[in-house]
C-alpha atoms as a PDB file:
ATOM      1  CA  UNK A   1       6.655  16.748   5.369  1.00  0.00           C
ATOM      2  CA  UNK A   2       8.681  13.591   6.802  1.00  0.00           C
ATOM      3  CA  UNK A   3      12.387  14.979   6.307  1.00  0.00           C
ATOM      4  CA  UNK A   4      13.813  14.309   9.816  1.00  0.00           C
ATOM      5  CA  UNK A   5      13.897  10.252  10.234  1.00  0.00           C
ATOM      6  CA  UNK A   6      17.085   9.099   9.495  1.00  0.00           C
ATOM      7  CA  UNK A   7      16.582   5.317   9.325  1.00  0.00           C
ATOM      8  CA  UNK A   8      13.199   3.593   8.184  1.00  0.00           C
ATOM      9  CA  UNK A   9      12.651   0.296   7.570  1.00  0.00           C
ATOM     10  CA  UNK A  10      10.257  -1.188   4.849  1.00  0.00           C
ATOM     11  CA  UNK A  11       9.110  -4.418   3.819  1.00  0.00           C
ATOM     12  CA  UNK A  12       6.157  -5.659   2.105  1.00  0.00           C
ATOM     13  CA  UNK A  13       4.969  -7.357  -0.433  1.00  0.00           C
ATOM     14  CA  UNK A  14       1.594  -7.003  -3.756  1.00  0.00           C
ATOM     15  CA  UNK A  15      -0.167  -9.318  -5.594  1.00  0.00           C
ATOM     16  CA  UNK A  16      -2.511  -8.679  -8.422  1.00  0.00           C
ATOM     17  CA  UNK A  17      -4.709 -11.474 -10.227  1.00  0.00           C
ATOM     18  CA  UNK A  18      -7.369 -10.781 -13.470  1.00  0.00           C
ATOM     19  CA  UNK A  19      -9.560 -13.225 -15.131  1.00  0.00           C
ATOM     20  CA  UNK A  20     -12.021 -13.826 -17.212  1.00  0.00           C
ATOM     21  CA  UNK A  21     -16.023 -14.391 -15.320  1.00  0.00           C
ATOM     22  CA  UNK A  22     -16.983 -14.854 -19.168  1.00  0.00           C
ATOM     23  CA  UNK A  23     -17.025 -13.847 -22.238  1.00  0.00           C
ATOM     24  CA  UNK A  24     -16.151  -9.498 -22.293  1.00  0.00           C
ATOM     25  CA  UNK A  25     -16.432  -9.806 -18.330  1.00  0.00           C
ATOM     26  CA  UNK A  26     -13.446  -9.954 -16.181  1.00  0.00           C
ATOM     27  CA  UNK A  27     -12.669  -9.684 -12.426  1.00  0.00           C
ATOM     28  CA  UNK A  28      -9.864  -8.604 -10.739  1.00  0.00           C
ATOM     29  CA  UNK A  29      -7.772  -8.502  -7.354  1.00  0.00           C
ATOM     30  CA  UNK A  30      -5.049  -6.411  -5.982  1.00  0.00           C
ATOM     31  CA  UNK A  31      -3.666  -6.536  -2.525  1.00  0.00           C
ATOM     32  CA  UNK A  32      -0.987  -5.047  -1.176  1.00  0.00           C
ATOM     33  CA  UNK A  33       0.886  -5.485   2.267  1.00  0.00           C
ATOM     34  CA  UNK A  34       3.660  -3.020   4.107  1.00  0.00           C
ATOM     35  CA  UNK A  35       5.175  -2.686   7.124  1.00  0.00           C
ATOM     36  CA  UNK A  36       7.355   0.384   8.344  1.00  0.00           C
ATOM     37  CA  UNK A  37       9.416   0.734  11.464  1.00  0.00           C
ATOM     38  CA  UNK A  38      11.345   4.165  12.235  1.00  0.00           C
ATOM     39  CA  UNK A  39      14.898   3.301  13.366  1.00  0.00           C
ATOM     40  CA  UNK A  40      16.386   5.972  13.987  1.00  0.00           C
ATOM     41  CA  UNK A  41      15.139   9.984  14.094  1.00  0.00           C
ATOM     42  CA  UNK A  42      16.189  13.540  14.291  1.00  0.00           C
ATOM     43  CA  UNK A  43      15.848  14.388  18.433  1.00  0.00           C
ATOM     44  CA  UNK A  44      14.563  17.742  17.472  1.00  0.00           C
ATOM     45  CA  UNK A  45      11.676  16.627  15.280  1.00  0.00           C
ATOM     46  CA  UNK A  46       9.335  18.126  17.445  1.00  0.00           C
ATOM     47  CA  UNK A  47       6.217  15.415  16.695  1.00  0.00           C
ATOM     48  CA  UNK A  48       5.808  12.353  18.819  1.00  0.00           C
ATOM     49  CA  UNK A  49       7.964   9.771  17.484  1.00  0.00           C
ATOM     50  CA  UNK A  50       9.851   6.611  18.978  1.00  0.00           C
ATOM     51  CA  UNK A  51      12.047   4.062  18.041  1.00  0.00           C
ATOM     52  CA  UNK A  52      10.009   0.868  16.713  1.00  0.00           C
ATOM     53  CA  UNK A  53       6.460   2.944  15.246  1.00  0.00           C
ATOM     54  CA  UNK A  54       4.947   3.059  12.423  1.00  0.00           C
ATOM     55  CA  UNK A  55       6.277   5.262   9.845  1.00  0.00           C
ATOM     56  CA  UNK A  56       3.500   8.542   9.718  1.00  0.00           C
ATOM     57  CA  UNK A  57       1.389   8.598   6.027  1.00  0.00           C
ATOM     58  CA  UNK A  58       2.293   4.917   5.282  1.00  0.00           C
ATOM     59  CA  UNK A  59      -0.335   2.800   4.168  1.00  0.00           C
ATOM     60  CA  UNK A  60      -0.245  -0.431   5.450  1.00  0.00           C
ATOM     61  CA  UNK A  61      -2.499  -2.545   3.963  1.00  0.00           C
ATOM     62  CA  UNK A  62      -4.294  -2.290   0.435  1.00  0.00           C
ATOM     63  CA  UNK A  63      -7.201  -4.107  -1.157  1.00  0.00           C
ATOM     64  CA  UNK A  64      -8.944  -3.938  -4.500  1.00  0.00           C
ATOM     65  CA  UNK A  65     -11.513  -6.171  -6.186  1.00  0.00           C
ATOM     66  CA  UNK A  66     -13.871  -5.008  -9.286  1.00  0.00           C
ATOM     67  CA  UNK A  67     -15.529  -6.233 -12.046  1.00  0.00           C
ATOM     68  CA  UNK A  68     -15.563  -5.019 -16.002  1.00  0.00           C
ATOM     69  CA  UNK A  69     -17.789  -5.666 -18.216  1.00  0.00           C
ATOM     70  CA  UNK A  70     -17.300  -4.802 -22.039  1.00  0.00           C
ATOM     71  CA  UNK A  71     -20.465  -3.406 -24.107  1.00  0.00           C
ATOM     72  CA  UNK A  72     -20.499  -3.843 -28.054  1.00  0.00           C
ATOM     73  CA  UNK A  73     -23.445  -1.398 -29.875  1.00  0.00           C
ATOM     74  CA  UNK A  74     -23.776  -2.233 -33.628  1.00  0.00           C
END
């Protein structure tokens, strides 16, 4: 539970692509970028935390790539 920071600052930013390798195959790419800085916190949060980390349970980078291929059966 993160209830006690009282300022947090977020930025980032996601891009996702698809396309087609060929015919019923496609590709596709996700990534996704954030950055977290705590600001300001509760004094008696009794965890480690200073002005200027990293946000705790924040993901900071994501990447994705994967293929699909579509099978027809007659």
């Amino acid at each position: 539970m993160i209830s006690n920071l009282n300022s947090v600052q977020l930025y980032g930013a996601e891009i996702q692509t698809q396309g087609v390798i060929a015919p019923g195959w496609t590709a596709y790419l996700n990534i996704g970028l954030l950055e977290s800085r705590i600001r300001d916190f509760d004094a008696n949060l009794g965890v480690p935390a200073a002005i200027g980390n990293k946000t705790p349970k924040t993901v900071p980078d994501k990447f994705n790539l994967g293929t699909q291929k579509e099978w027809t059966f007659d």
